[in-house]
Protein backbone atom coordinates (compact mmCIF):
# COMPACT_ATOMS: atom_id res chain seq x y z
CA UNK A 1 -39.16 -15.42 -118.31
CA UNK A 2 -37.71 -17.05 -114.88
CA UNK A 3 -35.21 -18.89 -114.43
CA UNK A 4 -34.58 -22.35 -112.56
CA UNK A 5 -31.32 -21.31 -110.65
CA UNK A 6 -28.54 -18.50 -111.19
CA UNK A 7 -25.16 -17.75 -109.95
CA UNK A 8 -24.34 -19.86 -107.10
CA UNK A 9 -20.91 -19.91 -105.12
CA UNK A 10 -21.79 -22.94 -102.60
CA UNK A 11 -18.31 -24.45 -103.92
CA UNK A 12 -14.67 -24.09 -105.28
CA UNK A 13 -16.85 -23.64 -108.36
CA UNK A 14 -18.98 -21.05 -109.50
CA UNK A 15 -22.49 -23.01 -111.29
CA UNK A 16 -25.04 -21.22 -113.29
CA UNK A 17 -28.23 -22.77 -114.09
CA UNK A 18 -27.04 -25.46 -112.31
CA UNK A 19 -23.68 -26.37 -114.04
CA UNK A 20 -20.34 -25.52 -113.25
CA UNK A 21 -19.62 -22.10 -114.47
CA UNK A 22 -16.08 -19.62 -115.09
CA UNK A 23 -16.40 -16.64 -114.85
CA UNK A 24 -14.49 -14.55 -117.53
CA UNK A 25 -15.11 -11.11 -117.15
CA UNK A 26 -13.63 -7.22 -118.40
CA UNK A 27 -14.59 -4.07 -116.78
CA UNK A 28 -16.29 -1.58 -119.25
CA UNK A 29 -17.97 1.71 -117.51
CA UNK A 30 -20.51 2.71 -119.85
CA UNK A 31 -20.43 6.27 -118.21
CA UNK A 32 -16.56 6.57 -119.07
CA UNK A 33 -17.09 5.26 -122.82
CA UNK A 34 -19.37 7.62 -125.42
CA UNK A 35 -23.05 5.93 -126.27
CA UNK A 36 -21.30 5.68 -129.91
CA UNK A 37 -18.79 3.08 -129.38
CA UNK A 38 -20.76 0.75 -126.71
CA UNK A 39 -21.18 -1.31 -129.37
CA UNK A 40 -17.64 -1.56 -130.98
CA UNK A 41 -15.69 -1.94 -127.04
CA UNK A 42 -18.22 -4.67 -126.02
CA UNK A 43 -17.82 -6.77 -129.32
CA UNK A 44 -14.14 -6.22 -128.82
CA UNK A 45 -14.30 -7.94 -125.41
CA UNK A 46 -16.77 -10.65 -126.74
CA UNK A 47 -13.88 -11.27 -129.28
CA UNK A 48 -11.47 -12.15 -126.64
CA UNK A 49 -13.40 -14.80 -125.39
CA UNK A 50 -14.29 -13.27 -122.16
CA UNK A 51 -18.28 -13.67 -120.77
CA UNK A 52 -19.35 -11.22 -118.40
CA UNK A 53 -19.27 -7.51 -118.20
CA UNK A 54 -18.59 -6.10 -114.96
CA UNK A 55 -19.67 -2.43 -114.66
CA UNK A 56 -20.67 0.28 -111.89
CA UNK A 57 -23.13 2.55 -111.53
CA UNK A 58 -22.13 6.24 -110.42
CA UNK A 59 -24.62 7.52 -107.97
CA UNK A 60 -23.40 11.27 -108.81
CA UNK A 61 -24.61 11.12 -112.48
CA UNK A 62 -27.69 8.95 -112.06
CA UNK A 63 -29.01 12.07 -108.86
CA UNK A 64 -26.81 14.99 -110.15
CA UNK A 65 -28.61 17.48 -108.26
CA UNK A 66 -30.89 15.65 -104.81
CA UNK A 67 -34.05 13.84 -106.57
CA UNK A 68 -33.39 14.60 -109.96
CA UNK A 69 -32.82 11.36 -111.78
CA UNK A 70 -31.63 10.98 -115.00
CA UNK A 71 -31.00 7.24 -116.79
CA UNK A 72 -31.06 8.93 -120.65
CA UNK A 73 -28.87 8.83 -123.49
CA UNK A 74 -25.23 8.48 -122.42
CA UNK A 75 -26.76 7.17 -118.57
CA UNK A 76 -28.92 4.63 -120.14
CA UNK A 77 -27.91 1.98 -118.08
CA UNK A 78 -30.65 -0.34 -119.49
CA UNK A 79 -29.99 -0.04 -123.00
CA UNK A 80 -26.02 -0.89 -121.94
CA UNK A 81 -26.88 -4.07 -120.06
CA UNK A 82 -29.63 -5.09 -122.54
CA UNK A 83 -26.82 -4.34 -125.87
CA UNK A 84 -24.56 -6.68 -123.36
CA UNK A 85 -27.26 -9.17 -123.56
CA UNK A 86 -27.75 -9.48 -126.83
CA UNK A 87 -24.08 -10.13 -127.62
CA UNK A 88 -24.20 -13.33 -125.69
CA UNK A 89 -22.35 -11.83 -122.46
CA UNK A 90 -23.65 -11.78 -118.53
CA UNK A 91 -23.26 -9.18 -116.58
CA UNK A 92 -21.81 -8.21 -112.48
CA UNK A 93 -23.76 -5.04 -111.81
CA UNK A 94 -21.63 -2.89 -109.02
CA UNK A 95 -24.20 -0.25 -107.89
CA UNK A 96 -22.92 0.94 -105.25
CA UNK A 97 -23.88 3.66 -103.37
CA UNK A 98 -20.12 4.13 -102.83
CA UNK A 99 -18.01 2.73 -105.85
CA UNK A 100 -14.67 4.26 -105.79
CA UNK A 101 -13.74 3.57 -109.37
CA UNK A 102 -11.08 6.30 -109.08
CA UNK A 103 -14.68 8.54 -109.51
CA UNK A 104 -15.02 11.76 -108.06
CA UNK A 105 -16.30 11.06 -104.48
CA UNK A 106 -15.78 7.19 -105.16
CA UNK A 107 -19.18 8.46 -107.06
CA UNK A 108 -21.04 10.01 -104.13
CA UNK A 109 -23.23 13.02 -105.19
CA UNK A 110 -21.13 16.00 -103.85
CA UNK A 111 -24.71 17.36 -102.52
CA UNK A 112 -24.51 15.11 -100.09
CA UNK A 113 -22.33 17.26 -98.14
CA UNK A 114 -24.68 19.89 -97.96
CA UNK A 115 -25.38 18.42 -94.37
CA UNK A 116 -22.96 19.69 -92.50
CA UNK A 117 -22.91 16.56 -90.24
CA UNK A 118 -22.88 14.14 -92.78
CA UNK A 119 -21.16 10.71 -92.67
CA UNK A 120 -20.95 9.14 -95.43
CA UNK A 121 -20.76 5.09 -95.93
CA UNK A 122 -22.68 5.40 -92.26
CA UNK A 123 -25.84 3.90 -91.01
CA UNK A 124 -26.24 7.81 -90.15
CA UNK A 125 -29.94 8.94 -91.18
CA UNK A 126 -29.24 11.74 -93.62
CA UNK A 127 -27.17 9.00 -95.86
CA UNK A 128 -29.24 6.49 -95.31
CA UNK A 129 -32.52 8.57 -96.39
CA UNK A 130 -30.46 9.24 -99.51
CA UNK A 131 -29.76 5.86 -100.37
CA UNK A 132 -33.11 4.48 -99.77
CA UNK A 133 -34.37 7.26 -102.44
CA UNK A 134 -31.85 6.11 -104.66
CA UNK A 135 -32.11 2.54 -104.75
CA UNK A 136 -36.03 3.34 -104.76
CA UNK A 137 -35.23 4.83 -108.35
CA UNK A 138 -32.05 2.63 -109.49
CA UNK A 139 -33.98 -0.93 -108.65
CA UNK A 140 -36.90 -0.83 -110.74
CA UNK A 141 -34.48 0.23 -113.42
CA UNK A 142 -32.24 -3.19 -112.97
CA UNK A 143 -34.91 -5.55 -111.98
CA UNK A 144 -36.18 -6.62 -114.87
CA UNK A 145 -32.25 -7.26 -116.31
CA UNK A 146 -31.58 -9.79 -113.32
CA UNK A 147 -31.14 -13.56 -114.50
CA UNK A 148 -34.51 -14.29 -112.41
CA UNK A 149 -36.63 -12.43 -114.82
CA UNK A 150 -34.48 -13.58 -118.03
CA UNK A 151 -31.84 -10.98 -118.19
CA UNK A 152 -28.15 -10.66 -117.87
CA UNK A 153 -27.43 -9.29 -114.43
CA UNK A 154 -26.48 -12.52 -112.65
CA UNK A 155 -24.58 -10.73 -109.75
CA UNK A 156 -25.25 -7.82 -107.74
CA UNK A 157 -21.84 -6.03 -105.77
CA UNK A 158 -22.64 -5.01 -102.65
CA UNK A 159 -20.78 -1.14 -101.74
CA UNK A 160 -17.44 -1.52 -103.23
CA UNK A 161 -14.15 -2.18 -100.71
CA UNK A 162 -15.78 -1.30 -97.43
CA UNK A 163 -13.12 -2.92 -95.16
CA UNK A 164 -10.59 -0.42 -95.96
CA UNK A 165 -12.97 1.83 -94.63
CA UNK A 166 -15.13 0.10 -92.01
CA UNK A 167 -16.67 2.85 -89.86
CA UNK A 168 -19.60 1.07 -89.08
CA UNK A 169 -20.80 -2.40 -88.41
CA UNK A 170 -24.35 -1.84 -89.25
CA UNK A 171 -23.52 -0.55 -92.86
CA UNK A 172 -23.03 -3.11 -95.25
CA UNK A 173 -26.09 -5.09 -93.66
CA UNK A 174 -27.95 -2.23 -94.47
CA UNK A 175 -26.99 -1.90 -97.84
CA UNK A 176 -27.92 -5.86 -98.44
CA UNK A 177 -31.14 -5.42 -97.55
CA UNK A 178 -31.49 -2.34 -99.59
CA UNK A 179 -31.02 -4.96 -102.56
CA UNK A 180 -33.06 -7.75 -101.04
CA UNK A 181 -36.03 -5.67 -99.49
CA UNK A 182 -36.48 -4.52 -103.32
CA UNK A 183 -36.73 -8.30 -104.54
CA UNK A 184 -33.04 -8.27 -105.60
CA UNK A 185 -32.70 -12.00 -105.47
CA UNK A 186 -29.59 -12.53 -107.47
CA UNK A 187 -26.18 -13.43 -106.22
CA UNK A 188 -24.71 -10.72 -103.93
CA UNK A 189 -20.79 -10.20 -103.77
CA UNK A 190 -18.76 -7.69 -102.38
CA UNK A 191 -14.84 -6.63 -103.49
CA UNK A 192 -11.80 -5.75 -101.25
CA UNK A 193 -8.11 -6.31 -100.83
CA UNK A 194 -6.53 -8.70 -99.46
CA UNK A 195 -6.19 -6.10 -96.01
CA UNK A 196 -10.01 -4.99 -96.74
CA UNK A 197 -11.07 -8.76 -96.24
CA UNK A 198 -10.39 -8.41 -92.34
CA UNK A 199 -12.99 -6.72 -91.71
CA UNK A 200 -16.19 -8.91 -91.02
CA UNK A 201 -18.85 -6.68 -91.52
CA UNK A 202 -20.78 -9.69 -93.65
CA UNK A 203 -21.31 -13.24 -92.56
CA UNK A 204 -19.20 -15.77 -93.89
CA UNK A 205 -15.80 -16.50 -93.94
CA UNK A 206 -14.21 -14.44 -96.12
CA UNK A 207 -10.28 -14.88 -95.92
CA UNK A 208 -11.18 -18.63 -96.40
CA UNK A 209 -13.36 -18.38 -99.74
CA UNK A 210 -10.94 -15.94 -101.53
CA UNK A 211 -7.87 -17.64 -100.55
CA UNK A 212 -9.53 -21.15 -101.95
CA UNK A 213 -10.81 -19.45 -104.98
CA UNK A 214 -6.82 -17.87 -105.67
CA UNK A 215 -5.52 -21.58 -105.07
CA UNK A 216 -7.57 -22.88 -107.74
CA UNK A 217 -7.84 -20.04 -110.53
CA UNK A 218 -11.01 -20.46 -111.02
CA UNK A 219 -12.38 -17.11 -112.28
CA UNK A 220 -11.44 -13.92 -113.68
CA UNK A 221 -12.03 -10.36 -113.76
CA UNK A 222 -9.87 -7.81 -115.82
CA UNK A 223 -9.97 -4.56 -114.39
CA UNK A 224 -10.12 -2.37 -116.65
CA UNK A 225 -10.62 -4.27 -120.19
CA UNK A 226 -11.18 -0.70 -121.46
CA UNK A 227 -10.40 2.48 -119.26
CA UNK A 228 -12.23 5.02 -121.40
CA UNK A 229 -12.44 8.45 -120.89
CA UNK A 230 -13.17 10.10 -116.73
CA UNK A 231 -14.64 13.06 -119.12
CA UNK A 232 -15.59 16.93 -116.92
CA UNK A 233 -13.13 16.62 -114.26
CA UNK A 234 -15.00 13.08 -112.27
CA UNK A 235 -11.81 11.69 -112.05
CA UNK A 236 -10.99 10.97 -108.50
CA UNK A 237 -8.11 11.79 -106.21
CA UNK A 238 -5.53 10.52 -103.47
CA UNK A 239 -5.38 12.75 -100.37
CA UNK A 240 -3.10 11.59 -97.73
CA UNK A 241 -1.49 14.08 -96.70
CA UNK A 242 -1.30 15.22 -100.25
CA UNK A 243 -3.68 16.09 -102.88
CA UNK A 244 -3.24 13.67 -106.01
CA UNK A 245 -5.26 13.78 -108.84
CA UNK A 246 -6.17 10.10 -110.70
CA UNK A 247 -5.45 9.57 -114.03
CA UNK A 248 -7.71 7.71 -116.36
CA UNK A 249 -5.25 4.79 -117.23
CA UNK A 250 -3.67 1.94 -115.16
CA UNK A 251 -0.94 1.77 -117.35
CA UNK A 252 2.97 1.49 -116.16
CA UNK A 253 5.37 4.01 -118.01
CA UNK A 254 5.95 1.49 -121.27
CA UNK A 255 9.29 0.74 -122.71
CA UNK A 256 10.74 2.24 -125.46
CA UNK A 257 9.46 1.10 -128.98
CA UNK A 258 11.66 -1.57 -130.36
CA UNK A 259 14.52 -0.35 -133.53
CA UNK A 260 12.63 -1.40 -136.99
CA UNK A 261 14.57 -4.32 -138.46
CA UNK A 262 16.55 -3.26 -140.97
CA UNK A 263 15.74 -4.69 -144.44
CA UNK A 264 17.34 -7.62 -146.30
CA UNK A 265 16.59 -9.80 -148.47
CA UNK A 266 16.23 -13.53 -147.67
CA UNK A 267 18.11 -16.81 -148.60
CA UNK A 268 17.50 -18.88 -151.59
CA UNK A 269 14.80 -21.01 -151.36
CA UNK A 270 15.43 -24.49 -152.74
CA UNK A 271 12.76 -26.37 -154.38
CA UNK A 272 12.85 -30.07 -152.89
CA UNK A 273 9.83 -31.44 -155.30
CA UNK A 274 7.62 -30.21 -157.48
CA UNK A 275 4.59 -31.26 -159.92
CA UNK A 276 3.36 -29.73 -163.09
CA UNK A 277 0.49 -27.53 -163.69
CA UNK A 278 -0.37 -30.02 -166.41
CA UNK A 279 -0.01 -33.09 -164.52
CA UNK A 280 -2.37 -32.38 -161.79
CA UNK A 281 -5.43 -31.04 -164.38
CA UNK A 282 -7.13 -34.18 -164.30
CA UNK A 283 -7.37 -34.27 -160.50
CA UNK A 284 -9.91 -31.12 -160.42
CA UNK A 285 -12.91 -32.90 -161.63
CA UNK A 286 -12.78 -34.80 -158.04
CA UNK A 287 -14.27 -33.31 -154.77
CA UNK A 288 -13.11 -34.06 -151.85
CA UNK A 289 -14.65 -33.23 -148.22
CA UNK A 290 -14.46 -33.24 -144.83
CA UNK A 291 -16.91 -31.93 -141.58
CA UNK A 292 -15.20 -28.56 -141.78
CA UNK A 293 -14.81 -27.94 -145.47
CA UNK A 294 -15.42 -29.15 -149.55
CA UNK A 295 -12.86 -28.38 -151.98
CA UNK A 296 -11.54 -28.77 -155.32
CA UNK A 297 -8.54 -30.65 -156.13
């Protein structure tokens, strides 16, 4: 089933389908939360009135080992999107190849450095052979879940922060048509901070569209709505100078918890008016309603 017209930022205003459209979305990495409790975390964010699911894709578990691919069980990234679909909620699909994500690598297959003049996030053949094999396996895996075709996946990141990085001009082109050469039609986006946006390696004017979209609150994304778990020792690390190992929570050291409030009992309650039991009997035969409800008085 097409679709007439999906995510479209030619605006202040997001539109999907045509109409203006907020984005309210919550971070979920179905690779950081067991198969078990998809479910359960998703419904959770559903219940806080957020719409979209925002999730990446690690590279490093999808090609453990170079051209062994594995999108199973706990990496069934089709079953996640398609459980997000049937709860109502869209979906921002961050694929990569690079995510950061505090991942191991920024989720990078460690193989990769096998070649010993490797460069990664580089137009430099050796990486780019490897991503061309792996969007040649992850694509046909997402297509059919874009909006276009009826499903979820109304926005596609491209890389993930690549002006803090920026080592090459031809990169991020190349990963865009990676998406589009593979009939990847759906809205394409890329994230960075506010230092990252400097860096032109797209068209468009960035700085502009992100300091208009911040003036007028339009959308949201939390990152993380639920952390989960970096289980066998993916989670990533600082080294600038000095190694520092990445913790699986954002969280600030919390406050202490409050002193319980000491018992006591409560003022005398004064009874203003009152009616008898017996004296309103006779008005239960009567229904009244409304649009909302029907009771018995």
């Amino acid at each position: 089933m097409s679709r007439v017209e999906g995510l479209r930022a030619n605006s202040s205003q997001f539109t999907l389908e045509g109409a203006p459209f907020r984005i309210l979305g919550g971070s979920i990495h179905y690779f950081r939360v067991p198969r078990a409790y998809w479910e359960d975390r998703l419904l959770k964010m559903k219940a806080c009135g957020l719409n979209t699911l925002t999730t990446y894709v690690p590279w490093n578990l999808h090609e453990p080992e170079r051209g062994a691919f594995d999108f199973q069980d706990q990496l069934d990234l089709k079953a996640y999107v398609g459980l997000a679909a049937e709860m109502g909620l869209w979906v921002i699909l961050r694929p990569g190849p690079y995510i950061c994500a505090e991942w191991d690598l920024g989720g990078l297959p460690s193989w990769l450095l096998q070649d010993k003049g490797m460069q990664l996030r580089t137009t430099y053949p050796g990486f780019v052979d490897a991503v061309n094999l792996y969007f040649d396996k992850l694509v046909p895996v997402i297509k059919p879940l874009m909006f276009e075709e009826g499903g979820p996946i109304i926005a596609v990141q491209v890389e993930n922060e690549y002006g803090s990085y920026a080592k090459d001009e031809k990169y991020m082109p190349f990963i865009q048509t990676c998406l589009r050469s593979r009939g990847i039609k759906e809205l394409l986006l890329t994230s960075d901070n506010w230092e990252g946006l400097r860096y032109t390696g797209m068209e468009g004017d960035m700085l502009a569209v992100v300091s208009e979209i911040l003036k007028r609150g339009i959308s949201i994304n939390l990152y993380m709505f639920h952390g989960g778990t970096s289980f066998d020792f993916m989670n990533g690390a600082m080294d600038l100078g000095t190694y520092k190992p990445q913790v699986t929570s954002y969280a600030e050291p919390l406050p202490g918890e409050p002193t319980p409030r000491e018992r006591r009992a409560y003022d005398p309650v004064t009874i203003q008016q009152h009616l008898s039991l017996w004296d309103s009997l006779h008005f239960t035969a009567k229904v009244s309603s409304s649009p909302a409800s029907i009771c018995l008085l």
